[in-house]
C-alpha atoms as a PDB file:
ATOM      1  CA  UNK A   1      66.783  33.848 -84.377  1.00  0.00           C
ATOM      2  CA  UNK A   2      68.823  37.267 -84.888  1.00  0.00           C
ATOM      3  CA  UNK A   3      66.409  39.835 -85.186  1.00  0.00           C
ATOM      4  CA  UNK A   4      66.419  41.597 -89.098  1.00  0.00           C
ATOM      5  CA  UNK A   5      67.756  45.170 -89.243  1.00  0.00           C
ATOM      6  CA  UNK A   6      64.667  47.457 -90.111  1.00  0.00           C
ATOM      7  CA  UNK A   7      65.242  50.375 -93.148  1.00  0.00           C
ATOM      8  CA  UNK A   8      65.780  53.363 -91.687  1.00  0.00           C
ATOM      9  CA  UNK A   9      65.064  56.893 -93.647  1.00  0.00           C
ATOM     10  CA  UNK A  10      65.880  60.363 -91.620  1.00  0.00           C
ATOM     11  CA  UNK A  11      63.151  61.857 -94.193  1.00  0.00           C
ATOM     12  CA  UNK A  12      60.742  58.869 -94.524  1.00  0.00           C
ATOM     13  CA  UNK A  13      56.669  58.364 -93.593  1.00  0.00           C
ATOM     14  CA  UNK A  14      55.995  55.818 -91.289  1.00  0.00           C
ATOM     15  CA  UNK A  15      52.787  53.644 -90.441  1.00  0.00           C
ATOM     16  CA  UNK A  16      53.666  52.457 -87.491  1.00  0.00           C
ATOM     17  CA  UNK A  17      51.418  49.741 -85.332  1.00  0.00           C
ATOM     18  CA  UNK A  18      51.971  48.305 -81.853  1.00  0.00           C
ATOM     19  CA  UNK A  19      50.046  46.017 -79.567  1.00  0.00           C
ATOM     20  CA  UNK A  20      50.514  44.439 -76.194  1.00  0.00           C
ATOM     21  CA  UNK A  21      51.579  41.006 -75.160  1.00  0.00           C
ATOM     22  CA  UNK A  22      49.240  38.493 -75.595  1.00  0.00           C
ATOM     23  CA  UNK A  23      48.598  38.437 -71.660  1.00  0.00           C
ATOM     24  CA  UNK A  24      48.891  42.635 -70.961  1.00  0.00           C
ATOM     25  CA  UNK A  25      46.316  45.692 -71.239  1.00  0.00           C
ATOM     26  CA  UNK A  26      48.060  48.482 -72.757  1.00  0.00           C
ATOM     27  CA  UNK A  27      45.310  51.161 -72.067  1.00  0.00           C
ATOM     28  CA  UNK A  28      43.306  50.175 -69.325  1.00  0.00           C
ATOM     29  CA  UNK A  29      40.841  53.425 -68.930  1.00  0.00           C
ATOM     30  CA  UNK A  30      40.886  56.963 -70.522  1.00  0.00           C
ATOM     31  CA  UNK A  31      43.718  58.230 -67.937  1.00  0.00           C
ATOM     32  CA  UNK A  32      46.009  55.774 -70.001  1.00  0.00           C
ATOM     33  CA  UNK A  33      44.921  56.720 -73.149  1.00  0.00           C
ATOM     34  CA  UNK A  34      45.648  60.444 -72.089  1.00  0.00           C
ATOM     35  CA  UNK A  35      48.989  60.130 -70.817  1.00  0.00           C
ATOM     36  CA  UNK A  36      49.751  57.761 -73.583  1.00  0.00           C
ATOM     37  CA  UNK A  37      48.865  61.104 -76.139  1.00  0.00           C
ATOM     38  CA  UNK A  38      50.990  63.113 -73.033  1.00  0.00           C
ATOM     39  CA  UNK A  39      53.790  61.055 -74.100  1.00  0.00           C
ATOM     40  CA  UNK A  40      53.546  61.434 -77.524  1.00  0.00           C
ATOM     41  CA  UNK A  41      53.582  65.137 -77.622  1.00  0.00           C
ATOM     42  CA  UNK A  42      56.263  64.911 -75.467  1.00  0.00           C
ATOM     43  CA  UNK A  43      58.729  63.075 -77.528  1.00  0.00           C
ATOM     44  CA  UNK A  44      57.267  64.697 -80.098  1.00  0.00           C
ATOM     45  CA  UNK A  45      58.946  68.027 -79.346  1.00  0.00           C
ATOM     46  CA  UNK A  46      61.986  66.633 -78.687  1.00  0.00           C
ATOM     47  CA  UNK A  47      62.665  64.497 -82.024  1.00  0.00           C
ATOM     48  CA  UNK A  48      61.038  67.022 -84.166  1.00  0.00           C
ATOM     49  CA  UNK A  49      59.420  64.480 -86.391  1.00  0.00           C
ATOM     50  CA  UNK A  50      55.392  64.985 -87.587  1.00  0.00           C
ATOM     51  CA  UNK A  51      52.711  63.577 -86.611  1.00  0.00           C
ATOM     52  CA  UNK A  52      50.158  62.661 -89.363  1.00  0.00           C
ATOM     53  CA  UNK A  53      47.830  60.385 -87.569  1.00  0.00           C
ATOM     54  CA  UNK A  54      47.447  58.765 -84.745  1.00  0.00           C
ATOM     55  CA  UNK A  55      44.844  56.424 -82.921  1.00  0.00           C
ATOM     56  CA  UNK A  56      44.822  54.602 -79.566  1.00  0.00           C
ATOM     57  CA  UNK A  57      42.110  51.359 -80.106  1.00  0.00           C
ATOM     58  CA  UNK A  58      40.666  49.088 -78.151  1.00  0.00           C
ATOM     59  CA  UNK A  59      42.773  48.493 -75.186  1.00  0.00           C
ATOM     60  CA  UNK A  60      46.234  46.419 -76.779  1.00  0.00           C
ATOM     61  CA  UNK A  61      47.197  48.616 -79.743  1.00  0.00           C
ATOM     62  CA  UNK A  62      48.274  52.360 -80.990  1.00  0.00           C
ATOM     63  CA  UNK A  63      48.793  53.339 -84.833  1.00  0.00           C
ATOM     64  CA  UNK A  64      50.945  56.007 -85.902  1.00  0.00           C
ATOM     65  CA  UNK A  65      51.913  58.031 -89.558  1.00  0.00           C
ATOM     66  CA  UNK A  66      55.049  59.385 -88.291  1.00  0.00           C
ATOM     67  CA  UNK A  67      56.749  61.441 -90.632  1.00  0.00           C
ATOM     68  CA  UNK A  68      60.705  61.349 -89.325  1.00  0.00           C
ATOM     69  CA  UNK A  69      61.797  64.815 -90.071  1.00  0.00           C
ATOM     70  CA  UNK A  70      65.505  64.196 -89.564  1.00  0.00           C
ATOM     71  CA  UNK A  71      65.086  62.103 -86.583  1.00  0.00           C
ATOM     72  CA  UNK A  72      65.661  58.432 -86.588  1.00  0.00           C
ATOM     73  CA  UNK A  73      62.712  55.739 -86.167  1.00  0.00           C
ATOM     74  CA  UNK A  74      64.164  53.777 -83.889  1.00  0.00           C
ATOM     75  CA  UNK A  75      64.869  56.520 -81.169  1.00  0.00           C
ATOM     76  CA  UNK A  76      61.318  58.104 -81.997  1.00  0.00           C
ATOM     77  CA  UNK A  77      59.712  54.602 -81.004  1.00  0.00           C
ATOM     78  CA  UNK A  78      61.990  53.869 -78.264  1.00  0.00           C
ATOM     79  CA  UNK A  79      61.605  57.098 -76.723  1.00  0.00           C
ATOM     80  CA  UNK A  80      57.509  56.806 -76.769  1.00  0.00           C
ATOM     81  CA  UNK A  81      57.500  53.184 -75.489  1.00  0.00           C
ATOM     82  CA  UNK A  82      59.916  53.397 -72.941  1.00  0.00           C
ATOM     83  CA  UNK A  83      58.417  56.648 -71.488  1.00  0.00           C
ATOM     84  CA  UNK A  84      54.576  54.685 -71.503  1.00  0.00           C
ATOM     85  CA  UNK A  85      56.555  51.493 -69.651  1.00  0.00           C
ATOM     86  CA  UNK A  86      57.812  53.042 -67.050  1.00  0.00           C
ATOM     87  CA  UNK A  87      54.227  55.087 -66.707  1.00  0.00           C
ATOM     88  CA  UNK A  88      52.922  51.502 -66.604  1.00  0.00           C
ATOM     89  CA  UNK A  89      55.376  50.353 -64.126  1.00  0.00           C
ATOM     90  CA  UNK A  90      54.732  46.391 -64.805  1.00  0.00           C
ATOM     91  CA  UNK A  91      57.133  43.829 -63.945  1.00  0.00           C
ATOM     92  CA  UNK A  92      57.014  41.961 -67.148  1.00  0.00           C
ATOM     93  CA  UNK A  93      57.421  43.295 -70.623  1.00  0.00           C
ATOM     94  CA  UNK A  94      53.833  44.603 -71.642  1.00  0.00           C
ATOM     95  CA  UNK A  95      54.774  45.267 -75.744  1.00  0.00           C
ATOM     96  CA  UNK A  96      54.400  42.116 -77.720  1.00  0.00           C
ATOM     97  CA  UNK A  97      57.638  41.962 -79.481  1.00  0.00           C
ATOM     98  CA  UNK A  98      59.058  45.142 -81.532  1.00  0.00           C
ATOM     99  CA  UNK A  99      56.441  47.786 -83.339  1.00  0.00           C
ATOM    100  CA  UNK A 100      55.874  47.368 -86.713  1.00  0.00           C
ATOM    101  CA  UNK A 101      56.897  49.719 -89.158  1.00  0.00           C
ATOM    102  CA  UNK A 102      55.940  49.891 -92.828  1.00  0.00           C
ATOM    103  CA  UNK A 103      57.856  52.341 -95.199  1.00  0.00           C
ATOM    104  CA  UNK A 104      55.286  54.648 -97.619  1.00  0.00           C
ATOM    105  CA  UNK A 105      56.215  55.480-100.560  1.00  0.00           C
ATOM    106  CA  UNK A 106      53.591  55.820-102.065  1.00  0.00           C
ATOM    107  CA  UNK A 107      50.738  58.695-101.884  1.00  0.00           C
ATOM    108  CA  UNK A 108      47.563  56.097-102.370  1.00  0.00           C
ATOM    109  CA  UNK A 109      48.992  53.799 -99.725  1.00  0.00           C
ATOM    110  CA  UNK A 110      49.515  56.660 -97.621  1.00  0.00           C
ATOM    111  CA  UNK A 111      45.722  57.518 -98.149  1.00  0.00           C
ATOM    112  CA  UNK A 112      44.365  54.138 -98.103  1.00  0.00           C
ATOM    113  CA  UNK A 113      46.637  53.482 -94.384  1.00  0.00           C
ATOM    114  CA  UNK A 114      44.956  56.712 -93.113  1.00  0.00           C
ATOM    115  CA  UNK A 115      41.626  56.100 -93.991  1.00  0.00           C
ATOM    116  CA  UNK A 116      41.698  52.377 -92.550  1.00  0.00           C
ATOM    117  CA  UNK A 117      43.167  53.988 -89.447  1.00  0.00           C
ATOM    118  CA  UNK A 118      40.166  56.598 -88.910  1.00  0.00           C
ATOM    119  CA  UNK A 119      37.911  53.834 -89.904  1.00  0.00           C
ATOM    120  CA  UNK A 120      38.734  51.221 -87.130  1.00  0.00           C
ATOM    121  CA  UNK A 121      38.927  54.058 -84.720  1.00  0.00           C
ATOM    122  CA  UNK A 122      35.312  55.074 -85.116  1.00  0.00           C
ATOM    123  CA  UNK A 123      33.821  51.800 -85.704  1.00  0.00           C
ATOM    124  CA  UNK A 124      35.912  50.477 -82.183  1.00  0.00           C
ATOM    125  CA  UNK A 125      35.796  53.887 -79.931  1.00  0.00           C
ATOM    126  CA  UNK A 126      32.574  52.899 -78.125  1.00  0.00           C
ATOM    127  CA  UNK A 127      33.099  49.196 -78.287  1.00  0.00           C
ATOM    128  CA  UNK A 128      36.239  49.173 -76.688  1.00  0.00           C
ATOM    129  CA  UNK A 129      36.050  52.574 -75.093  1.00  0.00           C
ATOM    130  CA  UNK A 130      39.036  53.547 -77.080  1.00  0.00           C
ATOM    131  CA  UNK A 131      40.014  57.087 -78.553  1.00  0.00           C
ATOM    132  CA  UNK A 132      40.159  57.980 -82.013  1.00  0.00           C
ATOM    133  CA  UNK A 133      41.440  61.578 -82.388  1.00  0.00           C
ATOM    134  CA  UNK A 134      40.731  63.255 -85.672  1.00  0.00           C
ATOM    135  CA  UNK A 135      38.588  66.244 -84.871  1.00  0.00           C
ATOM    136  CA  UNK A 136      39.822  69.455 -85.327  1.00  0.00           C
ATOM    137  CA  UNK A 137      39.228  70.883 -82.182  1.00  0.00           C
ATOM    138  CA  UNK A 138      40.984  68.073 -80.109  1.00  0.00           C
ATOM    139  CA  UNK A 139      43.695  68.448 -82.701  1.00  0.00           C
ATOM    140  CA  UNK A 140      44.502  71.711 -82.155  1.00  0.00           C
ATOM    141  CA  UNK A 141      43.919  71.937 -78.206  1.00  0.00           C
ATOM    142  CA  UNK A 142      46.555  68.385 -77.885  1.00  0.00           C
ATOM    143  CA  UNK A 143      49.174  70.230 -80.250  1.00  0.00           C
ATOM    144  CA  UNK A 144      49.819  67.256 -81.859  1.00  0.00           C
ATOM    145  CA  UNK A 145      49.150  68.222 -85.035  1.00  0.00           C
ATOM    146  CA  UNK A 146      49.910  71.150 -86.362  1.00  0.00           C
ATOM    147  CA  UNK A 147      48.324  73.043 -89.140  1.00  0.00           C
ATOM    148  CA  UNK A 148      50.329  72.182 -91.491  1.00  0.00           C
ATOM    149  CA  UNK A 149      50.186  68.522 -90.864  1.00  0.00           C
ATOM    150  CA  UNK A 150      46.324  69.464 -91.062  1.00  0.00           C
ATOM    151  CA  UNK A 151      46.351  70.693 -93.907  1.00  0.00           C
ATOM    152  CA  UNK A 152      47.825  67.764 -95.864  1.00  0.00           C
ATOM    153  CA  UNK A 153      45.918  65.017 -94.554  1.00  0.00           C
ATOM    154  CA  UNK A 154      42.572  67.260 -94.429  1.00  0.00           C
ATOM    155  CA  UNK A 155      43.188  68.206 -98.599  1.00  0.00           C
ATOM    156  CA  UNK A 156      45.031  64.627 -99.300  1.00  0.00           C
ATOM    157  CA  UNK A 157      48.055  66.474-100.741  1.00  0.00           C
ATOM    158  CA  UNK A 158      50.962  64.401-100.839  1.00  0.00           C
ATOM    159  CA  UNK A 159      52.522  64.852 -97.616  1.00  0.00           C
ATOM    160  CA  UNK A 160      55.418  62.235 -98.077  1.00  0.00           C
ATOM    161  CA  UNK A 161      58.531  63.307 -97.761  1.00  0.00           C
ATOM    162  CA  UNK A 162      61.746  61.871 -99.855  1.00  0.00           C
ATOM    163  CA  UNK A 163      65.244  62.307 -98.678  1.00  0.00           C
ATOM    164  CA  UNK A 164      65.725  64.080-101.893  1.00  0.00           C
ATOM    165  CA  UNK A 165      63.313  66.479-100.877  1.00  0.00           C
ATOM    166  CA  UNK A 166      65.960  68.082 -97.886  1.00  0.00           C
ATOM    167  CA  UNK A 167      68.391  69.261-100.707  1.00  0.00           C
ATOM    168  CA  UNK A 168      68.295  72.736 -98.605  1.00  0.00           C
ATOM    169  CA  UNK A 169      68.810  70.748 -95.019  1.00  0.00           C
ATOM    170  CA  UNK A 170      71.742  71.323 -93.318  1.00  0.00           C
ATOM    171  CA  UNK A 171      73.727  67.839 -93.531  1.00  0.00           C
ATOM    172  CA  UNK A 172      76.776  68.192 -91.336  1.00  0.00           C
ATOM    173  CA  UNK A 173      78.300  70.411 -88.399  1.00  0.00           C
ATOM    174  CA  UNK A 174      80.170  72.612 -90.699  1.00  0.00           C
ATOM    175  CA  UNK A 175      77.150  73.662 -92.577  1.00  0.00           C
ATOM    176  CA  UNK A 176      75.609  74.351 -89.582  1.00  0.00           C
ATOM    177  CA  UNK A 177      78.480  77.117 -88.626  1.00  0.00           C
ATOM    178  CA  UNK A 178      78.426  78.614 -91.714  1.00  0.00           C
ATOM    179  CA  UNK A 179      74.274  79.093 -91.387  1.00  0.00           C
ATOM    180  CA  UNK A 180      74.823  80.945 -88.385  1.00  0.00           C
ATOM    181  CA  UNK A 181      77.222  83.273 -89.569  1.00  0.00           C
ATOM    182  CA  UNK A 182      74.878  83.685 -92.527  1.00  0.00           C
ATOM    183  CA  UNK A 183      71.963  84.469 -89.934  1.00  0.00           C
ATOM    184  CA  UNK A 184      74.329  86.773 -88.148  1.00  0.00           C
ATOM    185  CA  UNK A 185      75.755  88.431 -90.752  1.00  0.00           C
ATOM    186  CA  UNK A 186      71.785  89.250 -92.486  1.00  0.00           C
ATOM    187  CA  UNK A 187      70.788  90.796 -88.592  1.00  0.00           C
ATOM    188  CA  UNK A 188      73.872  93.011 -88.364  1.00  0.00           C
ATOM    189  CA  UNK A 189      74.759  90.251 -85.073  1.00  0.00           C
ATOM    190  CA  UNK A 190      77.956  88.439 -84.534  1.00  0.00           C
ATOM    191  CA  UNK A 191      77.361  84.582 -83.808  1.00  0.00           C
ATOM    192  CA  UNK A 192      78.419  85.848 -80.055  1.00  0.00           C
ATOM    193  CA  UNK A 193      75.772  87.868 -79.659  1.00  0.00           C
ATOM    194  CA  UNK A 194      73.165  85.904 -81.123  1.00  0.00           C
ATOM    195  CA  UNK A 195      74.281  83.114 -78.822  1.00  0.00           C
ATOM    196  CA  UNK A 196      73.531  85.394 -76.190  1.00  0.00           C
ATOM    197  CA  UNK A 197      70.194  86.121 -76.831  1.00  0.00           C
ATOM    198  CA  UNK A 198      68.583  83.459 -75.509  1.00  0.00           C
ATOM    199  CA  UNK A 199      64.777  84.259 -77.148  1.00  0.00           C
ATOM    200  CA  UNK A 200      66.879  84.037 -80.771  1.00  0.00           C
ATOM    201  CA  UNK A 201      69.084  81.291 -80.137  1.00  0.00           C
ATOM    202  CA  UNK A 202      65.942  79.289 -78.745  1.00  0.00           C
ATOM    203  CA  UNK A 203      64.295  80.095 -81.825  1.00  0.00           C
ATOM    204  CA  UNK A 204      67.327  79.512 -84.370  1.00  0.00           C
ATOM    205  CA  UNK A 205      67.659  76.119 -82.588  1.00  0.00           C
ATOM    206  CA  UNK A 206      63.825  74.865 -83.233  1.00  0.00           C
ATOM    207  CA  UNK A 207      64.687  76.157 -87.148  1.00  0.00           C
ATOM    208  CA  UNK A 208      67.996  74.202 -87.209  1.00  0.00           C
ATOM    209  CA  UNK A 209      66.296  70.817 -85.446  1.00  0.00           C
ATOM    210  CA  UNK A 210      63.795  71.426 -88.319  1.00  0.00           C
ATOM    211  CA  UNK A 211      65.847  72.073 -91.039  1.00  0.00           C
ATOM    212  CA  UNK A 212      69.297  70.021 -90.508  1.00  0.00           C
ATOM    213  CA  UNK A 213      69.881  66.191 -90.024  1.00  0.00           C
ATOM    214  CA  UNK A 214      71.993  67.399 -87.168  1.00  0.00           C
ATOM    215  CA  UNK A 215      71.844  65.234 -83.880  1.00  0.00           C
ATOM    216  CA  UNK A 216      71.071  67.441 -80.423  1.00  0.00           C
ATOM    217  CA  UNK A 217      74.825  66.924 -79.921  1.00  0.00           C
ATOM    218  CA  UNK A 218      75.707  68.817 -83.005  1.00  0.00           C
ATOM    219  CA  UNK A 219      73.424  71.478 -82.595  1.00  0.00           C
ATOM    220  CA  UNK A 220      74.397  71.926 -78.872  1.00  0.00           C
ATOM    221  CA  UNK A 221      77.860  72.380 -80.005  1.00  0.00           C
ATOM    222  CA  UNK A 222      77.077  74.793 -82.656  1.00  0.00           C
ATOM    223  CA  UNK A 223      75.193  77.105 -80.336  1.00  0.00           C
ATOM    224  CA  UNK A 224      77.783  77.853 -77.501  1.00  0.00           C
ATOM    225  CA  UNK A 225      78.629  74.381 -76.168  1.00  0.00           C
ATOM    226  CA  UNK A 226      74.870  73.611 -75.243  1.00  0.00           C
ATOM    227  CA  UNK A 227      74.122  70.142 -73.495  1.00  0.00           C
ATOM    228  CA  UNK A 228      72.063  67.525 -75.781  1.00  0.00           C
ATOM    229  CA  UNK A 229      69.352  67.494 -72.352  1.00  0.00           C
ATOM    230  CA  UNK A 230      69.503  72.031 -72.809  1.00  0.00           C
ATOM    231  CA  UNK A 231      68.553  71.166 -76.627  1.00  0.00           C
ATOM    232  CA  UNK A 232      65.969  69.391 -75.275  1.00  0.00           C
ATOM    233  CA  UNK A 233      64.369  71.606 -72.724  1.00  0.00           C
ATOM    234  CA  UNK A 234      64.692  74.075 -75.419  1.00  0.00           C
ATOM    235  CA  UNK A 235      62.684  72.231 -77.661  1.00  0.00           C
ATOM    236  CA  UNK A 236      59.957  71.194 -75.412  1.00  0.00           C
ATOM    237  CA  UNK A 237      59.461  74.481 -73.975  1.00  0.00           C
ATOM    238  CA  UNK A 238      58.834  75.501 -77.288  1.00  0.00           C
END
């Protein structure tokens, strides 16, 4: 049977779940479950999306709130499961079939998903040995939330995001080259010089990847000509 195209939104919240084959152990002890969170910050910094919550339990599944931020869901998920396969390094598939992905749209569901989420966690941690990370401190010292993100879940402000809520995003290459100039012109800088300034340009890149449904291609090209794999050293060395 032909598998069913998902619905994909570049400015959509995700609850995202995945377990293991029936026959697998995704997480067998807490070195797993570390590099597993490893990973995640990882991609993470590369696809720019944000993390709202996220919890590793028992030893066959991980939940995520992924908010997409421009990035697409299918390259978010394939870049965090690949990465934790090859970690892994089984023979045999060890993800029972695709994740599952459920669209909110809604602010109660979004509560009512994160609250069932930080319940299971703490009632399975010691159980099943499993991590549930929502303290502050761990939080803050993974960087896998940031305060923002915090903030939102911690006050239960609507933290959903709508794709008519990127009116100001940068949409298309063109754009892009006209922001720069903009940038340039307000710092008394021509592009060229920005460009070679590598602490700015680093820093204009992370607020175009933020702010722009550009790929790493685009953005690459609109900064001098940069690689997509540069983009993403640039990002992760953030």
């Amino acid at each position: 049977m032909p598998r069913t195209a998902r619905d994909k939104y570049h400015y959509g919240v995700y609850y995202i779940s995945q377990s293991s084959d029936e026959d697998k152990v995704l997480f067998r002890n807490k070195d797993d479950r570390e590099k597993f969170l490893s990973i995640l910050s990882s991609v993470k910094k590369i696809s720019g999306f944000k993390l709202y919550a996220f919890c590793v339990i028992k030893s066959k599944e991980y939940h995520l709130i992924i908010g997409t931020n421009g990035s697409d869901i299918s390259s978010i998920m394939k870049g965090i499961n690949i990465r934790y396969a090859m970690y892994i390094d089984d023979s045999s598939p060890i993800f029972k079939d695709r994740y599952k992905s459920i669209l909110i749209e809604d602010k109660k569901d979004l509560i009512s998903i994160l609250d069932k989420i930080h319940a299971r966690g703490i009632e399975e941690d010691t159980r099943y040995n499993s991590y549930c990370f929502y303290d502050q401190r761990i939080i803050f010292d993974d960087g896998l939330l940031d305060k923002l993100d915090l903030d939102l879940l911690t006050e239960k402000e609507d933290c959903l995001v709508s794709m008519n809520d990127c009116d100001d995003c940068i949409r298309n290459i063109e754009e892009g080259y006209i922001e720069l100039k903009e940038i340039a012109n307000t710092k008394g800088l021509t592009v060229e010089e920005i460009i070679a300034d590598k602490p700015l340009r680093n820093d204009l890149i992370r607020q175009f990847r933020k702010n722009s449904t550009l790929s790493l291609k685009e953005i690459g090209k609109i900064f001098g000509g940069l690689s997509e794999s540069s983009i993403c050293k640039i990002l992760t060395n953030k």
